[in-house]
PDB file of N, CA and C in Angstrom:
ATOM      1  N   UNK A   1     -16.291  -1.428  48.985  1.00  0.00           N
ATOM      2  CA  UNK A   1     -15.747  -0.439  48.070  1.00  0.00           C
ATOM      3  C   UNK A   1     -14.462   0.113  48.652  1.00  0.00           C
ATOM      4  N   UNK A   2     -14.194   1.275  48.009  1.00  0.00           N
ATOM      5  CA  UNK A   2     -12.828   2.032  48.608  1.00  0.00           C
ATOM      6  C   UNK A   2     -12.923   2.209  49.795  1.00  0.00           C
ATOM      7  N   UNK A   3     -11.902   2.222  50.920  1.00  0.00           N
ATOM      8  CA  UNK A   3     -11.992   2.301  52.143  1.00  0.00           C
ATOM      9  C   UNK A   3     -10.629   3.302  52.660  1.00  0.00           C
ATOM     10  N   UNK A   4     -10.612   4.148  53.691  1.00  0.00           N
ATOM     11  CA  UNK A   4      -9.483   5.006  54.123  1.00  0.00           C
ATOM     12  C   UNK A   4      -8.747   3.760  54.833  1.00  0.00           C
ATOM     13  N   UNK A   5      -7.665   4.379  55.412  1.00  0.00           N
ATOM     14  CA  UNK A   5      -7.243   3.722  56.423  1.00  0.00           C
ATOM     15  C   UNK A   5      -7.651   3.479  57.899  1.00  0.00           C
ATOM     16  N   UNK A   6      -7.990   4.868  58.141  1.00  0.00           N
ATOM     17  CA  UNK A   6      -8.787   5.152  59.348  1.00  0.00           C
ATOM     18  C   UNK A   6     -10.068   5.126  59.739  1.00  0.00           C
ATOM     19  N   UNK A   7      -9.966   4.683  58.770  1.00  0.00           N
ATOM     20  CA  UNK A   7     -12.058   4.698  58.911  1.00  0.00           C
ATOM     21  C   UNK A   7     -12.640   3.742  58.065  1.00  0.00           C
ATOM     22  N   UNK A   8     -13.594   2.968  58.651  1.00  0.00           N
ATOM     23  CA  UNK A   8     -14.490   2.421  57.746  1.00  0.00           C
ATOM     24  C   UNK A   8     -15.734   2.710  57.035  1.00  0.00           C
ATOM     25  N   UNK A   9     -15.690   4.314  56.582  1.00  0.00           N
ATOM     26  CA  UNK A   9     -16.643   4.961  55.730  1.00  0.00           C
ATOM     27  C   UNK A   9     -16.250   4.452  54.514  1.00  0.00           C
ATOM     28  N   UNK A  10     -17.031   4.268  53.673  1.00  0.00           N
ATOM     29  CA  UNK A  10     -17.143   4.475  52.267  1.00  0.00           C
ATOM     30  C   UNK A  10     -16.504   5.739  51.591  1.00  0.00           C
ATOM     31  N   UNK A  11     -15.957   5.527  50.829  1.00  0.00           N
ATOM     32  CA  UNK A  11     -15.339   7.335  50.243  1.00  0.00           C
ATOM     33  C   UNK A  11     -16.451   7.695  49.482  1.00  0.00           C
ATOM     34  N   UNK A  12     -17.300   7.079  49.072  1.00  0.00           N
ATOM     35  CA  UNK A  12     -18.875   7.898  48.795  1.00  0.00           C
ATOM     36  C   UNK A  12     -19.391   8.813  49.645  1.00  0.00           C
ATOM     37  N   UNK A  13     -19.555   8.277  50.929  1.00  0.00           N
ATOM     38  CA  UNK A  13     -20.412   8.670  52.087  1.00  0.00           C
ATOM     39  C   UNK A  13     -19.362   9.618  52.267  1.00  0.00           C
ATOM     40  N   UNK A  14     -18.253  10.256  52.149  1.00  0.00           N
ATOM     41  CA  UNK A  14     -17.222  11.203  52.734  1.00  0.00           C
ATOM     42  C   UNK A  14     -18.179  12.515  51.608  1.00  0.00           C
ATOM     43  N   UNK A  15     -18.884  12.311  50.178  1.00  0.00           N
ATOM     44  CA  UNK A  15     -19.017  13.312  49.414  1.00  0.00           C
ATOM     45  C   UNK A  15     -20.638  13.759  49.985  1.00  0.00           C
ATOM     46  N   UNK A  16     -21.136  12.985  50.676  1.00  0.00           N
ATOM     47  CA  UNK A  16     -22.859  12.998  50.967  1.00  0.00           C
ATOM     48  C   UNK A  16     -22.424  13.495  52.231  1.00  0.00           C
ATOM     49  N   UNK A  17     -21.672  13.044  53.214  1.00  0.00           N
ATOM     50  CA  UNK A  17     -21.302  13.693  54.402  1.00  0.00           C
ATOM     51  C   UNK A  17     -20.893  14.987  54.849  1.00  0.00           C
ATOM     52  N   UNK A  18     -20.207  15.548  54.161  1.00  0.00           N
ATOM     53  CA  UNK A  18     -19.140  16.289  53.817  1.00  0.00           C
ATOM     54  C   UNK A  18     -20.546  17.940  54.063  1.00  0.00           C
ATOM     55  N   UNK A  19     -21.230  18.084  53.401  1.00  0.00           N
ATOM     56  CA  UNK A  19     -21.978  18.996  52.974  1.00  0.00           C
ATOM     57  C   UNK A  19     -23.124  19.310  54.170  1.00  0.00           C
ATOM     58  N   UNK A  20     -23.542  17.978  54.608  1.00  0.00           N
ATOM     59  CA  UNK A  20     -24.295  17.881  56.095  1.00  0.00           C
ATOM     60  C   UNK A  20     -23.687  18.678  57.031  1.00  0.00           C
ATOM     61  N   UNK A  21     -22.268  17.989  57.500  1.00  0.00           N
ATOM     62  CA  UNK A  21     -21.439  18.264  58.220  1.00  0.00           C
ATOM     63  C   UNK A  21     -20.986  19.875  58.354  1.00  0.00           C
ATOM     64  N   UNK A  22     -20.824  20.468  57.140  1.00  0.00           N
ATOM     65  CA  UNK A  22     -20.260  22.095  56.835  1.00  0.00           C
ATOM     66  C   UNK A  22     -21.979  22.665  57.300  1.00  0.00           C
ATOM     67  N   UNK A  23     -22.968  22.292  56.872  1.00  0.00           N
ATOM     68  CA  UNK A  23     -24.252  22.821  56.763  1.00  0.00           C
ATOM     69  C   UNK A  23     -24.548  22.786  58.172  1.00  0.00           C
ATOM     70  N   UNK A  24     -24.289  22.198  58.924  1.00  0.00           N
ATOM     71  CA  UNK A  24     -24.378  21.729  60.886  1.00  0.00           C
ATOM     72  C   UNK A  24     -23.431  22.730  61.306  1.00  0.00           C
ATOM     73  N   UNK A  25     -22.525  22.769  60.482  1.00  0.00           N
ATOM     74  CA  UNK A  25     -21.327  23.844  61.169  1.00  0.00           C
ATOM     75  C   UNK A  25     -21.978  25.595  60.839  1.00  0.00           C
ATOM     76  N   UNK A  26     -22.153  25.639  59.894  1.00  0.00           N
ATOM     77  CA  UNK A  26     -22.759  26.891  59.723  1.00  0.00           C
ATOM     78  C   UNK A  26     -24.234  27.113  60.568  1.00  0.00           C
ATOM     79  N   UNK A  27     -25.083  26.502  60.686  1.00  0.00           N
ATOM     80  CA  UNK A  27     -25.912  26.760  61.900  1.00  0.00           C
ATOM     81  C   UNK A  27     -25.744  26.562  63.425  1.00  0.00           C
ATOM     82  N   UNK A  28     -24.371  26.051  63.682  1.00  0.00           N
ATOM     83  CA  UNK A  28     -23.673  25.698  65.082  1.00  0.00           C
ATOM     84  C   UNK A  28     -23.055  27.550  65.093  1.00  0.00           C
ATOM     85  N   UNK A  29     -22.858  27.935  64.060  1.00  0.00           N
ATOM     86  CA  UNK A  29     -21.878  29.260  64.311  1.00  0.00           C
ATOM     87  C   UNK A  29     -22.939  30.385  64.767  1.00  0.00           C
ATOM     88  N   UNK A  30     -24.132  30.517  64.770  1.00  0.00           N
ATOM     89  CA  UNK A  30     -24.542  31.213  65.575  1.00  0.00           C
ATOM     90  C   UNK A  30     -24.697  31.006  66.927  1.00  0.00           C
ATOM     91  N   UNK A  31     -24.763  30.019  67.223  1.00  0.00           N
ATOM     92  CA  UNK A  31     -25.344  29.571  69.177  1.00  0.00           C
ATOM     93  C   UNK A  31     -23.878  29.186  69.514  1.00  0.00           C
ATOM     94  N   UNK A  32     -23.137  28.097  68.632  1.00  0.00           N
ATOM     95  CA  UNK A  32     -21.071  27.270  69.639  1.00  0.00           C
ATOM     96  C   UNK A  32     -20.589  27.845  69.046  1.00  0.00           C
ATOM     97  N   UNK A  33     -20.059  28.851  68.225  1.00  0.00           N
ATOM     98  CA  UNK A  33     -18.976  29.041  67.082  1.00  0.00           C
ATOM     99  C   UNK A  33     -17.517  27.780  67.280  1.00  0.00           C
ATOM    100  N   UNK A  34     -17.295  27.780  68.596  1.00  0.00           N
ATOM    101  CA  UNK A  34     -16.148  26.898  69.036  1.00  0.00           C
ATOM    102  C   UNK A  34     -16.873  25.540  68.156  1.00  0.00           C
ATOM    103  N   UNK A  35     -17.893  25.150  68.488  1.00  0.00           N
ATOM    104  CA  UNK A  35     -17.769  23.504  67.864  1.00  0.00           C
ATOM    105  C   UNK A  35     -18.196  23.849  66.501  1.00  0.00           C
ATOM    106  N   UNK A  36     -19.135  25.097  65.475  1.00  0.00           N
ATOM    107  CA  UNK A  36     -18.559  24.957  64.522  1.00  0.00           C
ATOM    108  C   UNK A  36     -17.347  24.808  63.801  1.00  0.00           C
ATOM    109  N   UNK A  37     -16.302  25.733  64.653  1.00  0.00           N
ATOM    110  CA  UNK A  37     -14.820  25.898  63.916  1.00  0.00           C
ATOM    111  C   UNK A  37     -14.568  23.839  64.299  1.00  0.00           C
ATOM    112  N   UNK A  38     -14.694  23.491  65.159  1.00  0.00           N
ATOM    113  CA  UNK A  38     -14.007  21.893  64.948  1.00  0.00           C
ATOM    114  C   UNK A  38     -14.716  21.096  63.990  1.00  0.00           C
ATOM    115  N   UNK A  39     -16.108  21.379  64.110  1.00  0.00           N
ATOM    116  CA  UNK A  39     -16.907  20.560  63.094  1.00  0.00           C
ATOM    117  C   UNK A  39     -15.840  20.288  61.451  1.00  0.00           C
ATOM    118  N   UNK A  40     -15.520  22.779  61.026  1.00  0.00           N
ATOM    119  CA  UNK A  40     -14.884  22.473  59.720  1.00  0.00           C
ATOM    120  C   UNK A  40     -13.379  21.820  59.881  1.00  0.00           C
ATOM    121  N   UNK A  41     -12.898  21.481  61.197  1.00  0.00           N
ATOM    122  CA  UNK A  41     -11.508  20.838  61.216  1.00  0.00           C
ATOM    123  C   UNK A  41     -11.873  19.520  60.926  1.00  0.00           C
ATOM    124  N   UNK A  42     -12.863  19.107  61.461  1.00  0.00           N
ATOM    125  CA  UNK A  42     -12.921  17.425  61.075  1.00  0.00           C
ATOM    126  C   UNK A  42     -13.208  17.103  59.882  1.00  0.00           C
ATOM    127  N   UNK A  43     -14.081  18.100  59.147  1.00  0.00           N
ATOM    128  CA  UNK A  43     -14.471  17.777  57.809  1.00  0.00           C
ATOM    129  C   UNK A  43     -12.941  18.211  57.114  1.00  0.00           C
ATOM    130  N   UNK A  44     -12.211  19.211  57.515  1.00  0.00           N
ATOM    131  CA  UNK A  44     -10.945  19.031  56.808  1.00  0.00           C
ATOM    132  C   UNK A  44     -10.122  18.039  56.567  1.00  0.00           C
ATOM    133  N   UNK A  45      -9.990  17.331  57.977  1.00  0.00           N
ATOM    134  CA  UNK A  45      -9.021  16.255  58.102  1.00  0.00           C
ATOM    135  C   UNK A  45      -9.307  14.743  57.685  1.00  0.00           C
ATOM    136  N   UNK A  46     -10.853  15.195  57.555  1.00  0.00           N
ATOM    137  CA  UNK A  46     -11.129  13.867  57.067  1.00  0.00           C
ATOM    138  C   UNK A  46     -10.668  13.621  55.316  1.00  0.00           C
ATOM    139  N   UNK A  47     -10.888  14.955  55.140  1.00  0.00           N
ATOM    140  CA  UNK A  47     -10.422  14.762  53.042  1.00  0.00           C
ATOM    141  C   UNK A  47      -8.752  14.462  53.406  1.00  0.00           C
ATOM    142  N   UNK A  48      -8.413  14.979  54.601  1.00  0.00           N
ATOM    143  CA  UNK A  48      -7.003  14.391  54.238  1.00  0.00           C
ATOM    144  C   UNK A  48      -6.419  12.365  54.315  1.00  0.00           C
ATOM    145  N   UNK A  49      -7.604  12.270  54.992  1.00  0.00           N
ATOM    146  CA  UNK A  49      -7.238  10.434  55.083  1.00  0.00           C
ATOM    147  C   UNK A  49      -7.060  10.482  53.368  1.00  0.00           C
ATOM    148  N   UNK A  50      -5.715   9.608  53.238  1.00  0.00           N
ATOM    149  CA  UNK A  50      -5.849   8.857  51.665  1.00  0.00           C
ATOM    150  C   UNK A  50      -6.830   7.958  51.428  1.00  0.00           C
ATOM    151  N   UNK A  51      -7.200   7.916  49.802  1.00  0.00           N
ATOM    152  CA  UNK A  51      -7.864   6.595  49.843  1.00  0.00           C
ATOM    153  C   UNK A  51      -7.447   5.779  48.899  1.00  0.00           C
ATOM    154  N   UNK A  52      -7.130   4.555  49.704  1.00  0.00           N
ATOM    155  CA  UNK A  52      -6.708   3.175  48.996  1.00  0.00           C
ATOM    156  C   UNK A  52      -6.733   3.253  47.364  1.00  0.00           C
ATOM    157  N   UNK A  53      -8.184   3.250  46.861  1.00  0.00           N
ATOM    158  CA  UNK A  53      -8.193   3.111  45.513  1.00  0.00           C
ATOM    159  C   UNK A  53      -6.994   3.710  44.503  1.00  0.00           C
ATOM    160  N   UNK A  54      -6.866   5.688  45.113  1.00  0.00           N
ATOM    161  CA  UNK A  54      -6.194   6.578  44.742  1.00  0.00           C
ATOM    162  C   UNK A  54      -4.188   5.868  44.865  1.00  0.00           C
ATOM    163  N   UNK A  55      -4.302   5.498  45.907  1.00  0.00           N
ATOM    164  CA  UNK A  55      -3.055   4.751  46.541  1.00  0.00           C
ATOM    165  C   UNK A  55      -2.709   3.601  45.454  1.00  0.00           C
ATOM    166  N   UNK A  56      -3.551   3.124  44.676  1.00  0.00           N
ATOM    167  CA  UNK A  56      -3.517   2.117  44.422  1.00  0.00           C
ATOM    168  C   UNK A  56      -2.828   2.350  42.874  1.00  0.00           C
ATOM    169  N   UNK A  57      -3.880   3.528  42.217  1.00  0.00           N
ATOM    170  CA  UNK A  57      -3.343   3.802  41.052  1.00  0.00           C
ATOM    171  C   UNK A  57      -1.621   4.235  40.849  1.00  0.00           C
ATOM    172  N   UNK A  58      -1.393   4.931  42.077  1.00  0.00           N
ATOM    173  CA  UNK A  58      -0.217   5.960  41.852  1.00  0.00           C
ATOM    174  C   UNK A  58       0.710   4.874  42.108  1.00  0.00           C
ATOM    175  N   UNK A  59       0.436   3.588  42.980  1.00  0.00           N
ATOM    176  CA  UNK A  59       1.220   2.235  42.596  1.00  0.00           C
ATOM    177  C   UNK A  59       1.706   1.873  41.848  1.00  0.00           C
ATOM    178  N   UNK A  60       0.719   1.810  40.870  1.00  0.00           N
ATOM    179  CA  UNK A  60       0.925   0.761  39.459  1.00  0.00           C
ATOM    180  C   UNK A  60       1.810   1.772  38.505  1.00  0.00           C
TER     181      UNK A  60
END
């Protein structure tokens, strides 16, 4: 299926992931707050990878 550049996730698995990931971060913020705050940087930066498909339309 659609693929980033940087990664070989599925851009599905980025919408099922995504919610885990924030939900890990919010129970990390009572005991690390530090690795919650990176947890929500990675889940940020990850919506920023483009994805191909999207790339593809604004092509044509």
């Amino acid at each position: 299926m659609g693929e980033t550049h940087f990664t070989s996730l599925p851009t599905a698995l980025y919408g099922k992931l995504s919610p885990v990931l924030d939900a890990a971060a919010i129970g990390l913020s009572f005991i690390q707050p530090w690795l919650a705050g990176s947890l929500y940087v990675f889940v940020a930066l990850m919506w920023l990878v483009p994805d191909r498909r999207i790339e593809r339309v604004i092509h044509e």
